[in-house]
C-alpha atoms as a PDB file:
ATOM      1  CA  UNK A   1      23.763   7.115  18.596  1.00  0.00           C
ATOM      2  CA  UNK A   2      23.665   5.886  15.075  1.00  0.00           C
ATOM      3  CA  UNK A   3      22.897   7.788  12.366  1.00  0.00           C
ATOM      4  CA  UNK A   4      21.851   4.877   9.827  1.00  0.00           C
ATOM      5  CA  UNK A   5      20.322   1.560   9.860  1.00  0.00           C
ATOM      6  CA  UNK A   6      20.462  -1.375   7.352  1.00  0.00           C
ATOM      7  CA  UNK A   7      17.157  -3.367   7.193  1.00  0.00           C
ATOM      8  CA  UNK A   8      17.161  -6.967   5.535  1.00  0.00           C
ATOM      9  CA  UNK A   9      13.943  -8.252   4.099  1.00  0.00           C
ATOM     10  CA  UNK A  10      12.314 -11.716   4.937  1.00  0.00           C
ATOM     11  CA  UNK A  11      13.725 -14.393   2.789  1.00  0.00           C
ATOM     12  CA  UNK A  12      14.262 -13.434  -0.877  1.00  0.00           C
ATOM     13  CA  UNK A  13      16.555  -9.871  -1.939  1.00  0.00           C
ATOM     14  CA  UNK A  14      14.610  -6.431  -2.289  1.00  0.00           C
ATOM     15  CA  UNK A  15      14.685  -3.991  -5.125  1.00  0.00           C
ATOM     16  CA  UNK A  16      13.388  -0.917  -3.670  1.00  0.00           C
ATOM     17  CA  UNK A  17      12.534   0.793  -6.924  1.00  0.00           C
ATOM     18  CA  UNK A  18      10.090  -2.177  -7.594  1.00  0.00           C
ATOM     19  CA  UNK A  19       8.600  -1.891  -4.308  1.00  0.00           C
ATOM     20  CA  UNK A  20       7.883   1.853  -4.850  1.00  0.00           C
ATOM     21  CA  UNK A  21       6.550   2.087  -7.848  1.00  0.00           C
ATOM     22  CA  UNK A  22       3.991  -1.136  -7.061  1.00  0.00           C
ATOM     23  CA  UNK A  23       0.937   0.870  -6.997  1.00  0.00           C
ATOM     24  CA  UNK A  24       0.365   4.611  -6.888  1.00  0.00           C
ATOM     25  CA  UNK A  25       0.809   4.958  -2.723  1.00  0.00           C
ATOM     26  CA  UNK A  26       4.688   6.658  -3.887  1.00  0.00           C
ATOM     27  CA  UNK A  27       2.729   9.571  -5.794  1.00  0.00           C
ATOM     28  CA  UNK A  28       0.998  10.369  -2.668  1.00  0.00           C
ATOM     29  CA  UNK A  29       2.615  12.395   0.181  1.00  0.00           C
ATOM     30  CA  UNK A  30       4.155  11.887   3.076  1.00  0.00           C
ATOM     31  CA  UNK A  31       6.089   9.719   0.351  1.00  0.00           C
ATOM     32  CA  UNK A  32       8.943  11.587  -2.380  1.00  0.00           C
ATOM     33  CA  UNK A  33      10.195   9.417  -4.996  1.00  0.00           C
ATOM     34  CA  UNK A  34      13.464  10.810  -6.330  1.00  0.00           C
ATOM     35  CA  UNK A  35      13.348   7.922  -9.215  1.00  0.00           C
ATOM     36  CA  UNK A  36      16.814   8.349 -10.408  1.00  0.00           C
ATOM     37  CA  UNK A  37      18.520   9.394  -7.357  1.00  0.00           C
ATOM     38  CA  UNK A  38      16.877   6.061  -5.892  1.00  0.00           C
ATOM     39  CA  UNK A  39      15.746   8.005  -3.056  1.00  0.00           C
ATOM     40  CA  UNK A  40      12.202   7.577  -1.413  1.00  0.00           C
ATOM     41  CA  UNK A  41      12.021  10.065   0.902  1.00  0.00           C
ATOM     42  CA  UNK A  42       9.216  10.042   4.079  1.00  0.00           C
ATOM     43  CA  UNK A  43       7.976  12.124   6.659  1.00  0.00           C
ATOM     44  CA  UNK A  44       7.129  10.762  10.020  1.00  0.00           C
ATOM     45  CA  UNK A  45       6.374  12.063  13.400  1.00  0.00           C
ATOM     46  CA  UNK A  46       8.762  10.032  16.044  1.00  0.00           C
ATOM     47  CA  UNK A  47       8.696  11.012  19.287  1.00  0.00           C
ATOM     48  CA  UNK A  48       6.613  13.902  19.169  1.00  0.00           C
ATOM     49  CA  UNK A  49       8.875  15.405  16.352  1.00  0.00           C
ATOM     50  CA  UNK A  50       8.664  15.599  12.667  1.00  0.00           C
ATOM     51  CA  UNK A  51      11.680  13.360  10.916  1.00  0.00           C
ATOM     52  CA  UNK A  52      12.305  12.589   6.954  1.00  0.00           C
ATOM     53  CA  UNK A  53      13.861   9.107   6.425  1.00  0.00           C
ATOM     54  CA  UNK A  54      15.838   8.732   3.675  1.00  0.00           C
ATOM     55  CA  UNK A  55      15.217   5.424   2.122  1.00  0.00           C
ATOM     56  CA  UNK A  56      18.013   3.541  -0.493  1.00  0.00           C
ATOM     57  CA  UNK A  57      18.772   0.464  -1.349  1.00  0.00           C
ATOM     58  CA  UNK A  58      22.187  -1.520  -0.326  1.00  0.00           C
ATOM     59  CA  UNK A  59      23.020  -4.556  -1.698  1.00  0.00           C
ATOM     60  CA  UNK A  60      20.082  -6.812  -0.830  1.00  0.00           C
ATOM     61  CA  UNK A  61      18.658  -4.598   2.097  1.00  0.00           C
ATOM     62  CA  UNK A  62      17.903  -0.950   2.244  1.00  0.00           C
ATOM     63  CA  UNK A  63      19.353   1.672   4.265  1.00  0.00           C
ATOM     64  CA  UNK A  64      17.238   4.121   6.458  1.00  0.00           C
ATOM     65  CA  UNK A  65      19.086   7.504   7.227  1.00  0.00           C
ATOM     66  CA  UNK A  66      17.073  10.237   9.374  1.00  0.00           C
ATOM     67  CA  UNK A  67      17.595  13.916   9.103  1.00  0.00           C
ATOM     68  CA  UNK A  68      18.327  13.960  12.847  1.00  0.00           C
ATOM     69  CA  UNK A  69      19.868  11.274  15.316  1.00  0.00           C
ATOM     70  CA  UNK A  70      16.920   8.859  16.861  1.00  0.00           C
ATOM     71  CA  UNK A  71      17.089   7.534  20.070  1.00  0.00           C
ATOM     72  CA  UNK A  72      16.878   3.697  20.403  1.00  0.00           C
ATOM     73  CA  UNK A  73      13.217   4.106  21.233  1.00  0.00           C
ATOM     74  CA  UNK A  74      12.620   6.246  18.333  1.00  0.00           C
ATOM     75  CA  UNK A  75      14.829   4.026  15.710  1.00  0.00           C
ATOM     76  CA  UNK A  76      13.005   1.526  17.089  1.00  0.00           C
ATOM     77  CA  UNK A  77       9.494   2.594  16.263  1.00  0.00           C
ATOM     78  CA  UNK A  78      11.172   4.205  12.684  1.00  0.00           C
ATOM     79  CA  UNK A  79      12.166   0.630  11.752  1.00  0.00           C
ATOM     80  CA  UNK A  80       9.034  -0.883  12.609  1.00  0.00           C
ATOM     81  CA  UNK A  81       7.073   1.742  10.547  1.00  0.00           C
ATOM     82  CA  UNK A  82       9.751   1.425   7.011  1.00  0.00           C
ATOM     83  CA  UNK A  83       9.403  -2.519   7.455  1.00  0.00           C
ATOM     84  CA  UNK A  84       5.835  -2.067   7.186  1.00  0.00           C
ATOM     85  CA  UNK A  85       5.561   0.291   4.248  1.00  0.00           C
ATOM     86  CA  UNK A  86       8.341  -1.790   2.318  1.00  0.00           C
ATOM     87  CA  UNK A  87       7.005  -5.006   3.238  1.00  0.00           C
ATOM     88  CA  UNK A  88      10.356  -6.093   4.305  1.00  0.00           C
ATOM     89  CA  UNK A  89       8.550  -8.844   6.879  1.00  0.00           C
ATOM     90  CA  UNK A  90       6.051 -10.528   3.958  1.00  0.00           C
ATOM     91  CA  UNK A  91       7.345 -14.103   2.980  1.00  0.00           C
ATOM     92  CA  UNK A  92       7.271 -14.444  -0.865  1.00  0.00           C
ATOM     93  CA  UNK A  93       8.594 -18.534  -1.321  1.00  0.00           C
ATOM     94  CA  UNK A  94       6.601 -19.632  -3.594  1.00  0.00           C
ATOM     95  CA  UNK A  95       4.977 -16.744  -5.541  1.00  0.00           C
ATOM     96  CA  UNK A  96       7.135 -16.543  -8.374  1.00  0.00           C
ATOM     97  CA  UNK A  97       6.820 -20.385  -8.891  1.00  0.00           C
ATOM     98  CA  UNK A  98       2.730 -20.178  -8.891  1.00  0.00           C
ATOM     99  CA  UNK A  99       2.675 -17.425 -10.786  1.00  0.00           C
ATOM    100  CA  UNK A 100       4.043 -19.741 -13.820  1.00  0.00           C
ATOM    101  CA  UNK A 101       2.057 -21.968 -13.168  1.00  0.00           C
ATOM    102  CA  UNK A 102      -0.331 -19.160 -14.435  1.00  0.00           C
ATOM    103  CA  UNK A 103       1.998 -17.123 -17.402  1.00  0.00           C
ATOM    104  CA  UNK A 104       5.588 -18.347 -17.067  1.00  0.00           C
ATOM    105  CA  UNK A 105       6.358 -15.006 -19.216  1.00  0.00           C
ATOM    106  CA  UNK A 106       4.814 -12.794 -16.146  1.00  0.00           C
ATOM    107  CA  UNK A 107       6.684 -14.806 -13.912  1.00  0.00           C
ATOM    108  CA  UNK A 108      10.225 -14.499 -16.073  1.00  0.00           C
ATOM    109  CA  UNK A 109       9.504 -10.866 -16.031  1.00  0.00           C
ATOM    110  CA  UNK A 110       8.663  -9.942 -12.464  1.00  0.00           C
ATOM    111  CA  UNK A 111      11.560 -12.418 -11.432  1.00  0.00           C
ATOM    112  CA  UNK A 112      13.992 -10.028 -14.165  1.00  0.00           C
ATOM    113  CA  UNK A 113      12.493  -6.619 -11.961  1.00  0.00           C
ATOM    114  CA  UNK A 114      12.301  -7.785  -8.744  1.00  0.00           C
ATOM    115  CA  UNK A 115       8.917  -7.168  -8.215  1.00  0.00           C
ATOM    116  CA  UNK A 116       6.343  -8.710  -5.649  1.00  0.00           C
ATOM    117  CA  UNK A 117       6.699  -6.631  -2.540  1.00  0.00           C
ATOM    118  CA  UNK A 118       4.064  -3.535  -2.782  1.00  0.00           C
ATOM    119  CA  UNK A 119       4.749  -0.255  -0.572  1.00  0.00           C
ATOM    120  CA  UNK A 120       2.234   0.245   1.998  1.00  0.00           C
ATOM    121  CA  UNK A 121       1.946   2.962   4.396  1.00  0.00           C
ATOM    122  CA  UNK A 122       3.242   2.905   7.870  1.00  0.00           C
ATOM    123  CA  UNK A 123      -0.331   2.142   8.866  1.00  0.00           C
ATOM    124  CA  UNK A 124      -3.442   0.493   8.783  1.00  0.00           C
ATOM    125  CA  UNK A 125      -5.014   4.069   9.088  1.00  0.00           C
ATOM    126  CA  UNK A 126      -3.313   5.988   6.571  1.00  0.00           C
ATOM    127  CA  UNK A 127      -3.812   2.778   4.108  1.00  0.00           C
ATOM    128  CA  UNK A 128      -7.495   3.175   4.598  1.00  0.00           C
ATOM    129  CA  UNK A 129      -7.469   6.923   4.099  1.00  0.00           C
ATOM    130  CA  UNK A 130      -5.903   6.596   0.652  1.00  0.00           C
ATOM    131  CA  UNK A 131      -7.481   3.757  -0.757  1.00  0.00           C
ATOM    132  CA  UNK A 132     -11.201   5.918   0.200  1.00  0.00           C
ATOM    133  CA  UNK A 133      -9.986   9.011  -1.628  1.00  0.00           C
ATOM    134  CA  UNK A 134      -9.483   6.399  -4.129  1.00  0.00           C
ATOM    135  CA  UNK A 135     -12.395   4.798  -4.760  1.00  0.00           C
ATOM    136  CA  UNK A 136     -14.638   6.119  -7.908  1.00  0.00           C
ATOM    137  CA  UNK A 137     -12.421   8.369  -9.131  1.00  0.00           C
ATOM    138  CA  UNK A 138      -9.481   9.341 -11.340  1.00  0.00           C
ATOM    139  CA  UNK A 139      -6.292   8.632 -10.065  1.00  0.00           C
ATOM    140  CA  UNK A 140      -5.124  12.018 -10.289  1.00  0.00           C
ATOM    141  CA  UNK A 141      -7.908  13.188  -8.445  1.00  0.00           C
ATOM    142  CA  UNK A 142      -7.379  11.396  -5.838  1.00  0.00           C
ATOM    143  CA  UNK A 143      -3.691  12.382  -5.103  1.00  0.00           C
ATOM    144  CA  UNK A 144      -4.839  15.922  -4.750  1.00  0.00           C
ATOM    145  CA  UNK A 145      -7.067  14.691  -2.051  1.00  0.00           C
ATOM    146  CA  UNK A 146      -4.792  12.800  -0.213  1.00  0.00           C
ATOM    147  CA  UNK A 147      -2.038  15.495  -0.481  1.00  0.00           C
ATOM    148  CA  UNK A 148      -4.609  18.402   0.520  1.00  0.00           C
ATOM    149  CA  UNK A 149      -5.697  16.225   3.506  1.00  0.00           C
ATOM    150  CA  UNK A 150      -1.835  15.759   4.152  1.00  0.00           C
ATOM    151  CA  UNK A 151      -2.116  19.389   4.220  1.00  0.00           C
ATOM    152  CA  UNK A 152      -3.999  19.489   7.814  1.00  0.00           C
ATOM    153  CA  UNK A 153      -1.211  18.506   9.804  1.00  0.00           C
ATOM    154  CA  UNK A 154       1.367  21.415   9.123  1.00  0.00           C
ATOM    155  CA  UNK A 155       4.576  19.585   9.807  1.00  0.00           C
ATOM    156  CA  UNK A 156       3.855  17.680   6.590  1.00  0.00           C
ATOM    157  CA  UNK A 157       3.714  14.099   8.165  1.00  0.00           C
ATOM    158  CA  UNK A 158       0.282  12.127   7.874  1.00  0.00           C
ATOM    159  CA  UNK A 159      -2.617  13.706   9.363  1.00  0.00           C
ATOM    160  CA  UNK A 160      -3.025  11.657  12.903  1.00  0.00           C
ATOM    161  CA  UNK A 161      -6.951  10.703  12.774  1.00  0.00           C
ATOM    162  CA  UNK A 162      -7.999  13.721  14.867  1.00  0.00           C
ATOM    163  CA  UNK A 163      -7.224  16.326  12.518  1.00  0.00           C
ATOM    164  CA  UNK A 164      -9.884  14.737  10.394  1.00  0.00           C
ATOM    165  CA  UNK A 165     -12.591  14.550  12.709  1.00  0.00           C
ATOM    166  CA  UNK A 166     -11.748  18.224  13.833  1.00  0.00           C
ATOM    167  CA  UNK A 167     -11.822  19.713  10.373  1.00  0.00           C
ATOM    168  CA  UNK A 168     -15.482  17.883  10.015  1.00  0.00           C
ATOM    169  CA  UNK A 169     -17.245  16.894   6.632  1.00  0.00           C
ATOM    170  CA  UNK A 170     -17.229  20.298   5.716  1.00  0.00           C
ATOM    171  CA  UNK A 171     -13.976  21.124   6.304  1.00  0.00           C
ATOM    172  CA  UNK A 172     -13.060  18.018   4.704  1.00  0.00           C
ATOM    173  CA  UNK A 173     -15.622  18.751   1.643  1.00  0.00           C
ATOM    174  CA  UNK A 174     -14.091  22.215   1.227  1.00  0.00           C
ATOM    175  CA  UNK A 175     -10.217  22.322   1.663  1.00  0.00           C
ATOM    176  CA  UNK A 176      -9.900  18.305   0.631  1.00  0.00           C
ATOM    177  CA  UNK A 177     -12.367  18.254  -2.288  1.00  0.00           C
ATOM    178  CA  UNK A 178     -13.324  14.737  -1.268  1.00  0.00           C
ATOM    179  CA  UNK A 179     -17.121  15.317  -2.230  1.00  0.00           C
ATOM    180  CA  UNK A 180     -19.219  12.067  -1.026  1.00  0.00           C
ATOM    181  CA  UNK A 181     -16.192  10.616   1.057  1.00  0.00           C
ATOM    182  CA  UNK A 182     -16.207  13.384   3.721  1.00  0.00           C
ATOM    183  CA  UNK A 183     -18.560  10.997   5.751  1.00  0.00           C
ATOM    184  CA  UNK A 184     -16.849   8.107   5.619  1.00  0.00           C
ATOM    185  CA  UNK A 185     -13.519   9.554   6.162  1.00  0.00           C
ATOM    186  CA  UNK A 186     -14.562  10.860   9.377  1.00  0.00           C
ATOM    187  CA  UNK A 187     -16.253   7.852  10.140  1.00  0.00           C
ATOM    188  CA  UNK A 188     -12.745   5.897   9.717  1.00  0.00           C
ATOM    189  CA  UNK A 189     -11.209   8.713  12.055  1.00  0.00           C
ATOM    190  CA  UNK A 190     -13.849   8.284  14.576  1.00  0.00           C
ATOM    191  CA  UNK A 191     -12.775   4.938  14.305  1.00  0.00           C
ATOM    192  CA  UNK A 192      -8.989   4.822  14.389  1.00  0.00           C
ATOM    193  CA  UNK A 193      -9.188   7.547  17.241  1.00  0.00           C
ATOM    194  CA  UNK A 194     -10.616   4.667  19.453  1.00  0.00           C
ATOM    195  CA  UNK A 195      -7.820   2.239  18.475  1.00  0.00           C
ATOM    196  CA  UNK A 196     -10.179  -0.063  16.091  1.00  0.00           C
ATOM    197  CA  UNK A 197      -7.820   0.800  13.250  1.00  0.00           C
ATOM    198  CA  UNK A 198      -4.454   0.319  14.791  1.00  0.00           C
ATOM    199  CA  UNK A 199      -5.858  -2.705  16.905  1.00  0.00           C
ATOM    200  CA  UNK A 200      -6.562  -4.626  13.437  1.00  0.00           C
ATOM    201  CA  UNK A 201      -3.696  -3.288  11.974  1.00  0.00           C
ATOM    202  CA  UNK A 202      -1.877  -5.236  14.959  1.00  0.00           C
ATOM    203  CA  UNK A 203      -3.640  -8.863  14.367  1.00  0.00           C
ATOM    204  CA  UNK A 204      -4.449  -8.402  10.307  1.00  0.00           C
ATOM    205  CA  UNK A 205      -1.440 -11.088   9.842  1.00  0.00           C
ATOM    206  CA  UNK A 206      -3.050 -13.568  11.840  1.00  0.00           C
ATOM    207  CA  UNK A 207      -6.770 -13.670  11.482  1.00  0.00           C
ATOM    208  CA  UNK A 208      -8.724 -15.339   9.218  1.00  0.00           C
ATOM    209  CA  UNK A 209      -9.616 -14.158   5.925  1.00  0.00           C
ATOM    210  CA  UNK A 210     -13.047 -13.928   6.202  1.00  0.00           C
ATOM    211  CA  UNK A 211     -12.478 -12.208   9.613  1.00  0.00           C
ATOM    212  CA  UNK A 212     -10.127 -10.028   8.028  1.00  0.00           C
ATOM    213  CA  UNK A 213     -12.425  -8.694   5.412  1.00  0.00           C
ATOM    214  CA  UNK A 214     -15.865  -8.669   7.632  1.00  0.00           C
ATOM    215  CA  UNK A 215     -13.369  -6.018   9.947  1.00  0.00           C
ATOM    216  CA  UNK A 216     -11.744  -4.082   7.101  1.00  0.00           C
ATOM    217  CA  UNK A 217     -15.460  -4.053   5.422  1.00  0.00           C
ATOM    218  CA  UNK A 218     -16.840  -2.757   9.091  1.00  0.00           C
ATOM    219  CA  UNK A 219     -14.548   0.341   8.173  1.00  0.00           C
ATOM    220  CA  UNK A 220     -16.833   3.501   6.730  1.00  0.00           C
ATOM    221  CA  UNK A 221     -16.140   4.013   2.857  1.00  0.00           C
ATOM    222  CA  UNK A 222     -14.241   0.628   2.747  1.00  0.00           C
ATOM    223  CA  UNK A 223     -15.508  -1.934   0.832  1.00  0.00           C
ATOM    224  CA  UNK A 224     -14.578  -5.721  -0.822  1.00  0.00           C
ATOM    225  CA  UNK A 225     -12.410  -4.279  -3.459  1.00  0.00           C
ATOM    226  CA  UNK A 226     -10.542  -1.850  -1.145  1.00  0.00           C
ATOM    227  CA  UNK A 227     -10.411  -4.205   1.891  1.00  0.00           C
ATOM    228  CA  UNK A 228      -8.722  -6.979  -0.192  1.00  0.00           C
ATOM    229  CA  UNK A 229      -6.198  -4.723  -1.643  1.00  0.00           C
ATOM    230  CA  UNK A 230      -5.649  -3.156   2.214  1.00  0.00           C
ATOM    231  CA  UNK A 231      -5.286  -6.531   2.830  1.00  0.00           C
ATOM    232  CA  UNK A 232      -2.685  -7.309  -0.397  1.00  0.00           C
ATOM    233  CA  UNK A 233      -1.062  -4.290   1.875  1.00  0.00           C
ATOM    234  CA  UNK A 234      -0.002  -6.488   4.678  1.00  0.00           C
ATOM    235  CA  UNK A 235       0.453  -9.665   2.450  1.00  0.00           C
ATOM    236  CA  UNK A 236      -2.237 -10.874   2.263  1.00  0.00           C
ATOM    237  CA  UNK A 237      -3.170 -12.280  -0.784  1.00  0.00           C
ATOM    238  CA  UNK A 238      -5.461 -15.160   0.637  1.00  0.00           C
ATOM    239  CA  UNK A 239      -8.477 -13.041   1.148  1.00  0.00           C
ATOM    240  CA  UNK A 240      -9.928 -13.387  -2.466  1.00  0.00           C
ATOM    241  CA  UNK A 241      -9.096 -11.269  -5.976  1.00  0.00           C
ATOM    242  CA  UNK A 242      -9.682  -7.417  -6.284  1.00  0.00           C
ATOM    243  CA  UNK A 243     -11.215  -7.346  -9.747  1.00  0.00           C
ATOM    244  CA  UNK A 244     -11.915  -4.029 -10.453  1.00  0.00           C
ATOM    245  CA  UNK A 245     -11.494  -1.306 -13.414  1.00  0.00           C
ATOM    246  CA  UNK A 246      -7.974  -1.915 -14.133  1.00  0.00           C
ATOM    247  CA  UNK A 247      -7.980  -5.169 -13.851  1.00  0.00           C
ATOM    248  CA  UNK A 248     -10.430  -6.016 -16.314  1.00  0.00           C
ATOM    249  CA  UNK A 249      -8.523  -5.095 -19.366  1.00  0.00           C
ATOM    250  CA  UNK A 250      -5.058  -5.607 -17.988  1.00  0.00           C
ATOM    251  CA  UNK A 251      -6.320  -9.643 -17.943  1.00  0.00           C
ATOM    252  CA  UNK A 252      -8.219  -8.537 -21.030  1.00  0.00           C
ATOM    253  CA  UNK A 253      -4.738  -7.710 -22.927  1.00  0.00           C
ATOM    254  CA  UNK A 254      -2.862  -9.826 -21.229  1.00  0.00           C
ATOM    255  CA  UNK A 255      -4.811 -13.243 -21.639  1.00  0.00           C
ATOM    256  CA  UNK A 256      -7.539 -13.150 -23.418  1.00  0.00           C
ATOM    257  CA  UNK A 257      -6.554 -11.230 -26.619  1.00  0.00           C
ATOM    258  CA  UNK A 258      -8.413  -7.855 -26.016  1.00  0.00           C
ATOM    259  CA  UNK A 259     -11.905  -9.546 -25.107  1.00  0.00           C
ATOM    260  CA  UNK A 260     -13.496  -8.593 -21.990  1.00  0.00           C
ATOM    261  CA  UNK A 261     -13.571 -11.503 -19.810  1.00  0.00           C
ATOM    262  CA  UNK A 262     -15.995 -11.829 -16.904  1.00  0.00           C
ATOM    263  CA  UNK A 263     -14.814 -12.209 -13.555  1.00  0.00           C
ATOM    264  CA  UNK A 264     -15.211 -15.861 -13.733  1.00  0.00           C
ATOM    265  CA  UNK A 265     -13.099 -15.921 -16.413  1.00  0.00           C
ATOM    266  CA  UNK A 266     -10.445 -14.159 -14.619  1.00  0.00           C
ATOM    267  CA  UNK A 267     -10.724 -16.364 -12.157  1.00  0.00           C
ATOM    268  CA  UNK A 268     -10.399 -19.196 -13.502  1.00  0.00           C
ATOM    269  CA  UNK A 269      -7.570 -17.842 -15.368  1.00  0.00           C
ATOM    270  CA  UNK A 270      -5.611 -17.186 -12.336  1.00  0.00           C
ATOM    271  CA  UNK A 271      -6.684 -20.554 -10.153  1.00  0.00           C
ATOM    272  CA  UNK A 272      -3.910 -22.773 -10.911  1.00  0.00           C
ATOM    273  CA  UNK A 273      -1.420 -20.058  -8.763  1.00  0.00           C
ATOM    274  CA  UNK A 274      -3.247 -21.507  -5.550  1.00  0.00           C
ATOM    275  CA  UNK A 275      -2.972 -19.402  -2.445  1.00  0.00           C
ATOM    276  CA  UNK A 276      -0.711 -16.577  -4.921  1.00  0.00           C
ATOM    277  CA  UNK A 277      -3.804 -16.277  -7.601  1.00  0.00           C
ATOM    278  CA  UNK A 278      -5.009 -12.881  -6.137  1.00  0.00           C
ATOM    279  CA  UNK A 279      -1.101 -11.922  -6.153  1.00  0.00           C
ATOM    280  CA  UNK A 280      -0.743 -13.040  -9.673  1.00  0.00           C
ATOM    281  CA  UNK A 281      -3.595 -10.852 -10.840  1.00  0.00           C
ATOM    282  CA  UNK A 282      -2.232  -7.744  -9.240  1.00  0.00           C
ATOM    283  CA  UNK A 283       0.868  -7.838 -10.853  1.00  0.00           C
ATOM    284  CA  UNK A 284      -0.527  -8.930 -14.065  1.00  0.00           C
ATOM    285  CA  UNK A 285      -2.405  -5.468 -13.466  1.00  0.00           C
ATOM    286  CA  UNK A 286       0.521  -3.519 -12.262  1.00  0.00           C
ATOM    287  CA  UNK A 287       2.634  -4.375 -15.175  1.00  0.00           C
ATOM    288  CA  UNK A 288       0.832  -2.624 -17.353  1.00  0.00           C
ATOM    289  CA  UNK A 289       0.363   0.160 -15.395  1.00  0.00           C
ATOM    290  CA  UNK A 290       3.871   0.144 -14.338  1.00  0.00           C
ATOM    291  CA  UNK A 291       4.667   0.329 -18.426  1.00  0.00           C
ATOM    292  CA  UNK A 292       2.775   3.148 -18.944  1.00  0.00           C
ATOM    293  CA  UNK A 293       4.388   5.218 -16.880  1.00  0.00           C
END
């Protein structure tokens, strides 16, 4: 059995540390960002037993090495899951060159980084779980959630829906701290227990965007803004912008010289990118954020 497996991506090379650092998902466990090691370390639960895969990047690929040997079935399912969360599958022709057609300086700079894949996690489910915990509150907030709720399953992967619904709103309320989200989140679990999540998690490539949202937006505590960027999650960018409270002034700084701009504005700003304008946005966003760091 081998010990190691090299992963390409779909068409153009990866840089892993650009892919990690896309949004906030690497603060959150099961992930462990060892930023100058290069290391992103995760936790998963493959064949009934807990495994850390240790993520780096190799040349233009990245190279997945588990703490114990995998059988074919279970490298099998271990690739599947790292492809996912490092959107090594999501076809990016194109982007860069719409994205000038927006700010050829973004574009020069995300081209210099590498930047345009986003990390996901190795679900639909645990996607969903993060972006409610979330939603209407500070950032740092809600990574004490998530890694409190991480907390219920005790071999430190991500909690399988069950554990939610058996710890309960209360439960949830009182060791999670999630407040108003308790009902939702078991609502979701209820949900993904039955295979809804996982089921749309299957087909979310291929539907239509407004099927795509009117099923993410079916999803307790999910709404517009966090079913496009679940659906940014799985590349796809065609379901409409995700104008929220960081986007606002990152466009603000960025292109319209520290005035507010509506979200027509924004819009309009970002409309000659085509079918990459909600992409071109994000990153616009993420920049900044990424700079502040």
């Amino acid at each position: 059995m081998t010990r190691r497996s090299r992963l390409q991506p779909h068409g153009t090379s990866l840089r892993l540390e650009r892919v990690v650092v896309s949004h906030g998902w690497f603060q959150t466990p099961p992930f462990a960002w060892d930023e100058h090691a290069g290391v992103l370390l995760r936790r998963e639960r493959v064949g009934g037993r807990a495994v850390e895969l240790r993520i780096t990047e190799s040349g233009q690929s990245v190279l997945v090495e588990p703490s114990v040997e995998l059988t074919p079935n279970e490298w099998r399912v271990s690739k599947q899951r790292v492809r996912r969360m490092l959107q090594l599958d999501v076809d990016l022709d194109g982007f860069l060159e719409a994205t000038a057609r927006v700010d050829e300086g973004l574009a020069d700079d995300l081209r210099s980084v590498g930047a345009g894949r986003l990390l996901a996690g190795a679900s639909l489910w645990e996607d969903v779980v993060k972006a409610i915990c979330g939603t209407n509150v500070a950032w740092r907030q809600a990574v004490n959630m998530i890694r409190r709720i991480t907390e219920l399953e005790r071999d430190g992967t991500f909690p399988e829906p069950g554990r939610l619904i058996e710890a309960g709103e209360e439960g949830l309320r009182e060791h999670a701290r999630v407040g108003y989200r308790a009902p939702y989140l078991v609502g979701a679990a209820r949900m993904a227990a039955d295979g809804e999540i996982s089921s749309l998690d299957a087909v979310a490539t291929h539907l239509p965007p407004d099927e795509l949202m009117r099923r993410l937006t079916s999803i307790p505590g999910i709404g517009p803004t966090s079913a496009r960027f679940a659906s940014y999650l799985r590349g796809r960018f065609d379901v409409g912008l995700a104008i929220d409270s960081a986007t606002v002034p990152a466009a603000a700084e960025r292109w319209f010289d520290g005035d507010r701009p509506t979200n027509d504005e924004i819009a309009a700003k970002v409309e000659p990118a085509g079918e990459w304008a909600a992409a071109t946005l994000y990153w616009a966003t993420m920049r900044r954020w990424q700079q502040s760091l």
